[in-house]
Protein backbone atom coordinates (compact mmCIF):
# COMPACT_ATOMS: atom_id res chain seq x y z
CA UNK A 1 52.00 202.04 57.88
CA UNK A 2 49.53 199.25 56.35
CA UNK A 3 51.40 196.01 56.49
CA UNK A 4 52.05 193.34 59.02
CA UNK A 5 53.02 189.87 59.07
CA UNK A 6 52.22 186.77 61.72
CA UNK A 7 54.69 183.92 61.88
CA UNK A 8 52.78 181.36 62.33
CA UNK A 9 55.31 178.84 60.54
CA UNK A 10 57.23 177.18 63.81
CA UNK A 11 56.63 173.55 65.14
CA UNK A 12 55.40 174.64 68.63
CA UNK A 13 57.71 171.58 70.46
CA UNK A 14 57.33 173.13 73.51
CA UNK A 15 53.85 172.59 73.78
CA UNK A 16 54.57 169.08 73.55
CA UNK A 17 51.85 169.00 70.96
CA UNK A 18 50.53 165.20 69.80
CA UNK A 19 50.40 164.42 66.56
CA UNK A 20 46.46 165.10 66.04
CA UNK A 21 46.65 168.38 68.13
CA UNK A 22 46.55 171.85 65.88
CA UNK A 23 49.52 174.13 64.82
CA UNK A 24 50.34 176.21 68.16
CA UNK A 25 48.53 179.30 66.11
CA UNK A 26 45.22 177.60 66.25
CA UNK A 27 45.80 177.05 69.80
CA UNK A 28 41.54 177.88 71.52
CA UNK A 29 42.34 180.03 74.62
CA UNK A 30 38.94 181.70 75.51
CA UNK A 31 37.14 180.26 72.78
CA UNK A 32 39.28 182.01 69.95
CA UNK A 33 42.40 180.79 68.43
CA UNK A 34 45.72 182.66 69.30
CA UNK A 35 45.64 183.69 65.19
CA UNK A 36 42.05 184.66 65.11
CA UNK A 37 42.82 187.07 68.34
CA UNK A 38 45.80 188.69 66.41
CA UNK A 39 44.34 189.12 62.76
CA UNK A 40 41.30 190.85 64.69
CA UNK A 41 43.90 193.26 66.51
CA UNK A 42 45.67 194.06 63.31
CA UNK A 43 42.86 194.91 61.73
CA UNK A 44 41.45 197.08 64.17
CA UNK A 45 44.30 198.55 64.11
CA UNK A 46 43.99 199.52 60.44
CA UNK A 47 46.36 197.07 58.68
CA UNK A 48 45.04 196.20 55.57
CA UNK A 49 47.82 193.90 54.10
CA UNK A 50 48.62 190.85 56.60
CA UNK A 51 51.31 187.97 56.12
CA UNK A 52 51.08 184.61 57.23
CA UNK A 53 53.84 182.48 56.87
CA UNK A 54 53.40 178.83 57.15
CA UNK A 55 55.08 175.26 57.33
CA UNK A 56 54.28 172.73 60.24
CA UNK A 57 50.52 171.76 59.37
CA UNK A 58 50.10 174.39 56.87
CA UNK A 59 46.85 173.54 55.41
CA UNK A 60 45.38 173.78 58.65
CA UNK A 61 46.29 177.05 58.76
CA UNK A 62 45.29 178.22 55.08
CA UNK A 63 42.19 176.09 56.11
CA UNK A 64 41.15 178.40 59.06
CA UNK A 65 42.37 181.89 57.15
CA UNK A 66 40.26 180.77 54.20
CA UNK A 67 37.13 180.59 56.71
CA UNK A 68 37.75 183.28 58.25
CA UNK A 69 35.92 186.31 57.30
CA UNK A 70 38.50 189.73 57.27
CA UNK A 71 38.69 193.34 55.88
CA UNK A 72 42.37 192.82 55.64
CA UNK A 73 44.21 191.60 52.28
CA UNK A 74 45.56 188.15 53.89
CA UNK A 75 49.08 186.71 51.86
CA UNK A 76 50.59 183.23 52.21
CA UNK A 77 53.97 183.10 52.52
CA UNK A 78 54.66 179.34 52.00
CA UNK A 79 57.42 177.84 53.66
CA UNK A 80 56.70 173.98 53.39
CA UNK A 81 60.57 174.02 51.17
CA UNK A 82 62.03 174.89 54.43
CA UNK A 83 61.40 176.43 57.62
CA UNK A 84 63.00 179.95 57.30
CA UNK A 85 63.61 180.99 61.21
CA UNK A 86 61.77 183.90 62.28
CA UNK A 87 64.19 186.40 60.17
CA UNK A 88 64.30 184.54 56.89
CA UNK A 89 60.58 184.49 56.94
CA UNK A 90 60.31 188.38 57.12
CA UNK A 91 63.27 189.14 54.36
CA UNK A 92 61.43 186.57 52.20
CA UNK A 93 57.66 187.77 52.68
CA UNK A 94 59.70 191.51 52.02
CA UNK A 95 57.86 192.34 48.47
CA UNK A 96 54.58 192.17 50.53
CA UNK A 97 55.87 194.19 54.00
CA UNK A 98 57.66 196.75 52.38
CA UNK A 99 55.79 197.65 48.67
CA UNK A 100 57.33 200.55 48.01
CA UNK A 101 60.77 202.51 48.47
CA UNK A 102 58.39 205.21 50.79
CA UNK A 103 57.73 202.07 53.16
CA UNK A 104 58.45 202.69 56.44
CA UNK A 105 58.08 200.02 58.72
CA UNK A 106 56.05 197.47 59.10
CA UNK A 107 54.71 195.23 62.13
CA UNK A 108 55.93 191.42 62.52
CA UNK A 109 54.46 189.67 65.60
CA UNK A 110 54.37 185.92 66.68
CA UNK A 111 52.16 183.60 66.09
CA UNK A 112 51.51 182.50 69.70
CA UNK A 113 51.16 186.17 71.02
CA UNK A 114 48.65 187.14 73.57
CA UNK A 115 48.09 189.58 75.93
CA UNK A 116 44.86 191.27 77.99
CA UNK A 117 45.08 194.75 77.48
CA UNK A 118 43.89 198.52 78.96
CA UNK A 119 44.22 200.42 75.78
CA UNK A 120 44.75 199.91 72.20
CA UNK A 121 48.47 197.65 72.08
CA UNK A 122 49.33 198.16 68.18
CA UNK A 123 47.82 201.25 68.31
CA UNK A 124 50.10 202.15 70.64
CA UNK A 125 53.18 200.83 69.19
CA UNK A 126 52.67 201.75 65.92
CA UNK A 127 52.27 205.43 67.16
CA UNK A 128 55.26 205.62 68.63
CA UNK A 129 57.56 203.89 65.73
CA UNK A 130 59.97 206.88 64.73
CA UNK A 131 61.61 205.72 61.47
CA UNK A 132 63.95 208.84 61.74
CA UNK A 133 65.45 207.42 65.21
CA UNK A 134 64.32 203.57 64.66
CA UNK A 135 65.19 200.49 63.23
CA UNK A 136 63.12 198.48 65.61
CA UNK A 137 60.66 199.07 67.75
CA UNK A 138 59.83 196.08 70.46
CA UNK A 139 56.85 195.31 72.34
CA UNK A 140 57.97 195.05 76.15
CA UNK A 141 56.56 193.29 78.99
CA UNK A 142 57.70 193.90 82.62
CA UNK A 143 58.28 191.00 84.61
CA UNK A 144 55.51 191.48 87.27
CA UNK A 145 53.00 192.18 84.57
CA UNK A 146 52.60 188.65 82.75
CA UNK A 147 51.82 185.25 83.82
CA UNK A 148 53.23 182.09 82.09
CA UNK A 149 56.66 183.03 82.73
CA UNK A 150 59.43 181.79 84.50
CA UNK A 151 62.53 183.32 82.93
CA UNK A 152 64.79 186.37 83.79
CA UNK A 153 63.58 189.18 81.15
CA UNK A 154 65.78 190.11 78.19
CA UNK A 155 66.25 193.84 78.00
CA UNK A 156 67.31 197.35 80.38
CA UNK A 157 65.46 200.35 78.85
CA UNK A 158 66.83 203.76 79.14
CA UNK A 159 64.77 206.80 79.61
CA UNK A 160 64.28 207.58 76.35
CA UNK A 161 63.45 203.74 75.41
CA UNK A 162 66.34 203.07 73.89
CA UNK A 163 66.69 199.33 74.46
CA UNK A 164 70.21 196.55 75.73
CA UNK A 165 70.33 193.30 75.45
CA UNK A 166 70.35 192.56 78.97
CA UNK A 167 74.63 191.87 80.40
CA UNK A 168 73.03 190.90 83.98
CA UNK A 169 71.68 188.10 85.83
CA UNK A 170 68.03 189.87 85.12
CA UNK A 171 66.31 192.01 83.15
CA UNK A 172 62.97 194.55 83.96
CA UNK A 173 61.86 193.80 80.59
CA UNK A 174 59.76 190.68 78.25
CA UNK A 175 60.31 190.76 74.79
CA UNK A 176 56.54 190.48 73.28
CA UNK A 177 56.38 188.88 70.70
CA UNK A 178 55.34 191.95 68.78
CA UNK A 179 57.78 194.69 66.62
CA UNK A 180 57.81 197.36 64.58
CA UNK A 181 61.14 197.12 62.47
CA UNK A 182 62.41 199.28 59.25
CA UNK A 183 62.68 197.55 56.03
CA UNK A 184 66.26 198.71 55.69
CA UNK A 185 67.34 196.69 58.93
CA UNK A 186 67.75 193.69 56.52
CA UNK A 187 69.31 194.98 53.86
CA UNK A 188 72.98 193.58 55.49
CA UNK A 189 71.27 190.44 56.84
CA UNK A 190 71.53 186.81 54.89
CA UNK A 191 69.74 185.07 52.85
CA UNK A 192 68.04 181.65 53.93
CA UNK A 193 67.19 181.10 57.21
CA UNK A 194 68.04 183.51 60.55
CA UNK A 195 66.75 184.25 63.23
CA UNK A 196 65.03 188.33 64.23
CA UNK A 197 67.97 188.23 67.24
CA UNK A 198 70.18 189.34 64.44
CA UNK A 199 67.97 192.50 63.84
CA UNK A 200 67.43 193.62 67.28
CA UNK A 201 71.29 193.02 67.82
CA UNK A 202 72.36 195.16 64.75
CA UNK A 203 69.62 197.84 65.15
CA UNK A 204 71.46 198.35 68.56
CA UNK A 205 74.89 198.09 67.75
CA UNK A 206 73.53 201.43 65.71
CA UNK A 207 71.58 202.60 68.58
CA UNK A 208 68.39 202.29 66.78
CA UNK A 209 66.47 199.62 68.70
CA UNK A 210 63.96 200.94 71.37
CA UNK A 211 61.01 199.56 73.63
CA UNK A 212 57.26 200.32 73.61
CA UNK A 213 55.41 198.93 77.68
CA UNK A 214 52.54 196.94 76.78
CA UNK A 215 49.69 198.85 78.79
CA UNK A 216 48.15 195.53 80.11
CA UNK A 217 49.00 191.94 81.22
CA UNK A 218 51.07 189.58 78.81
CA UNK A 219 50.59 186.03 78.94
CA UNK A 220 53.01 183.65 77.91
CA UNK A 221 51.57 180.69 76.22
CA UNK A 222 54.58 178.53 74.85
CA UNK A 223 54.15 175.27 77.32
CA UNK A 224 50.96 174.00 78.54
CA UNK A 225 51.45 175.61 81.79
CA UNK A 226 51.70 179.32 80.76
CA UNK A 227 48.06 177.89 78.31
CA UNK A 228 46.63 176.97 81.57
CA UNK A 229 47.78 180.29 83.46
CA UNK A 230 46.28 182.26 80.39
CA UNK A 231 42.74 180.82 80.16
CA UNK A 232 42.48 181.62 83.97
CA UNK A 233 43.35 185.36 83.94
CA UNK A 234 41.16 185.52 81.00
């Protein structure tokens, strides 16, 4: 597995961003933008192909890639025609993800992702992807183990990891940010613009969608708050 994409294409309105402030990707926490952080995890990671879709302020975006030195192959997928949702973006950057009919998966993660870790995160996940027994493959953060954060979780893992949408009032588990889905997942999916729920939801109506624990602290950097939380524990 070689490919990857960041989507890095959304307006960031919960930031409550100003007009002269940068696309939430560019966000500086710790003196590195949240994009900077994540290209230099894919890569050491060993991805050499890496979409980046864009739309709200897209040139600053292809401005700071283009600076940027990298070892990876880095692809524009331009979405300034319309903003695709997080699931559009992935079926249309598809040619890119998944090359070849021997592609297996592929890793997608957001573009406002971070997290302090113990041990090697995509290393991890990417490890443990199983395209015989998975669709998707979702980075999980439990509750006590990430600042920024005020909600009630979103999925129950089983023993095995298979992964629920969560039915009660609270979940143990934090969707990431960060996935490792099949390229076959979309083949049923529409056209235009959709959102990734629709994956996870059909890769576990076929019991195919399971969990990975991120081994370190997540940080949840949506609002200025959970920004302000995250340059303090780092």
């Amino acid at each position: 597995m070689n490919t990857a994409m960041i989507l890095a294409a959304g307006k960031g309105t919960r930031m409550r961003a100003r007009a002269q402030d940068p696309p939430k990707p560019l966000t500086q926490i710790g003196g590195e933008s949240l994009l900077s952080r994540m290209l230099g995890r894919m890569e050491a990671a060993g991805l050499e192909t890496i979409v980046v879709n864009v739309h709200h302020k897209a040139e600053a975006i292809e401005e700071a890639l283009a600076s940027r030195s990298t070892t990876a192959n880095i692809v524009i997928s331009d979405e300034r025609d319309g903003l695709l949702e997080t699931g559009g973006g992935v079926k249309r950057a598809l040619p890119h993800l998944a090359p070849t009919s021997q592609t297996v998966g592929f890793l997608v993660a957001n573009g406002d992702v971070l997290w302090r870790e113990d041990s090697p995160v995509l290393d991890g996940l990417l490890a443990r992807f199983d395209p015989k027994q998975m669709d998707a493959l979702l980075l999980l953060a439990p509750r006590a183990q990430a600042t920024g954060y005020d909600g009630t979780g979103d999925y129950t893992m089983r023993g095995d990891g298979q992964l629920t949408r969560k039915r009660e009032a609270e979940a143990a588990y934090i969707f990431a940010g960060v996935q490792v889905l099949s390229p076959a997942l979309f083949a049923t999916l529409p056209e235009g613009a959709f959102s990734l729920n629709q994956a996870y939801d059909l890769a576990q109506a076929n019991g195919r969608l399971y969990g990975h624990v991120l081994d370190g602290l997540w940080m949840h950097v949506g609002t200025p708050e959970g920004r302000a939380e995250a340059e303090a524990a780092l």
